[in-house]
Each structure stands twice: as structure tokens, then as C-alpha cells.
Protein backbone atom coordinates (compact mmCIF):
# COMPACT_ATOMS: atom_id res chain seq x y z
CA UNK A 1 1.48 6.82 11.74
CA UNK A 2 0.29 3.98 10.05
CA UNK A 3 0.87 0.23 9.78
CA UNK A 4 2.55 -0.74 6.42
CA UNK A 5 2.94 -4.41 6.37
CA UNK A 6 2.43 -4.91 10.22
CA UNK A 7 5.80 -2.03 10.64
CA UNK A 8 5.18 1.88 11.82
CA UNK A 9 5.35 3.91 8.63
CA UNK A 10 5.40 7.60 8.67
CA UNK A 11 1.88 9.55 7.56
CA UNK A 12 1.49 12.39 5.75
CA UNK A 13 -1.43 14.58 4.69
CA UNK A 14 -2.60 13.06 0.84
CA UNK A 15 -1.12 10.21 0.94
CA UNK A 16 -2.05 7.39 -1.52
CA UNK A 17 -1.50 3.90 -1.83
CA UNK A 18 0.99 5.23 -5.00
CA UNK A 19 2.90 7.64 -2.87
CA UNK A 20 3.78 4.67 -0.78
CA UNK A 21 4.51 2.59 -3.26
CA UNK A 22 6.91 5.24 -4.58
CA UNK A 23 8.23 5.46 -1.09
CA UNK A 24 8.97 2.31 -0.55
CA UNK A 25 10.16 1.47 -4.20
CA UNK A 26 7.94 -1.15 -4.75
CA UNK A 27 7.96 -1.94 -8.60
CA UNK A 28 6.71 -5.23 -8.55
CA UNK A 29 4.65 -6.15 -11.50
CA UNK A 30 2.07 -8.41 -9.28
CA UNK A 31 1.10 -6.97 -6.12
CA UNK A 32 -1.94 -6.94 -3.49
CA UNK A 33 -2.30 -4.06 -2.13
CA UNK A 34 -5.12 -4.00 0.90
CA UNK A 35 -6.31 -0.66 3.14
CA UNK A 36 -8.12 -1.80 6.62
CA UNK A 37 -8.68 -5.26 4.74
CA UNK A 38 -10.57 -4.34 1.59
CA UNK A 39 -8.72 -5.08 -1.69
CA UNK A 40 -7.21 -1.60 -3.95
CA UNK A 41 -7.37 -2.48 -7.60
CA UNK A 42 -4.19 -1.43 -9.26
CA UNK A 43 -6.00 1.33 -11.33
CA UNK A 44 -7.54 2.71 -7.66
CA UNK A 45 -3.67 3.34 -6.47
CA UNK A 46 -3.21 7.09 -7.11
CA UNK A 47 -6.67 8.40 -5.94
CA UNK A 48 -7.14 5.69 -2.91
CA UNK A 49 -6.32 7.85 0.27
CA UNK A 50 -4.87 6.35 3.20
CA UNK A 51 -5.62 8.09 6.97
CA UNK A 52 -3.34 8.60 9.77
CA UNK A 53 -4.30 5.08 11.66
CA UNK A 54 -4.85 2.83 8.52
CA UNK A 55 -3.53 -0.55 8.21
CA UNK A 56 -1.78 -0.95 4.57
CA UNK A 57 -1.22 -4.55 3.32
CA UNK A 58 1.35 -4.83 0.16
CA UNK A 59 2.18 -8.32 -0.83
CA UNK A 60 4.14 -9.32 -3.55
CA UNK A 61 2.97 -12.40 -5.47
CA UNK A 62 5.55 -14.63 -6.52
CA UNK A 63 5.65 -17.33 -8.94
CA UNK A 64 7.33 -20.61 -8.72
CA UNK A 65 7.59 -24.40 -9.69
């Protein structure tokens, strides 16, 4: 199990910040994505691993006036 946004969230052997992404359908074109507190750079998101016990941040940046 890890934490996805402070909420349980099934773990699985390989899986990357992309694969959750994918399984959570996030699309958004501006996002933060942070593993135990250090930043993932958008190019980073297929081949950044995330272990059974991790703590996954993904914000979504919005814009506004």
C-alpha cells in the first residue's frame, strides 16, 4: 500500500509515478508530482519507481485571476 495524496492506494510490483498517473487518469497539463518529499521532473515519470510504503504527492496547479 501506499499513500497517494494522503488516501491508501493499492501497490504493485514496477510501479511508476506514470502507471499511477494512468491509473488515476490524471491528464493534467501542470502537475507536481512528489515521492517521500523530493520533487519528480515530468521527464523522470516513467522510470521513477515507487515502493510498497512510499508517500506520492500529485497536485494539480491551477491558474486563476
Amino acid at each position: 500500500m501506499i499513500k497517494l495524496n494522503n488516501r491508501d492506494f493499492p501497490w504493485k510490483e514496477g510501479m511508476t509515478v506514470e502507471s499511477v498517473m494512468q491509473a488515476k487518469s490524471f491528464t493534467y497539463s501542470r502537475i507536481i508530482v512528489k515521492v517521500n518529499g523530493r520533487h519528480v521532473n515530468q521527464e523522470d515519470y516513467s522510470s521513477t519507481v515507487i515502493n510498497d510504503g512510499d508517500e506520492v504527492q500529485m497536485i494539480h496547479l491551477l491558474a486563476g485571476g
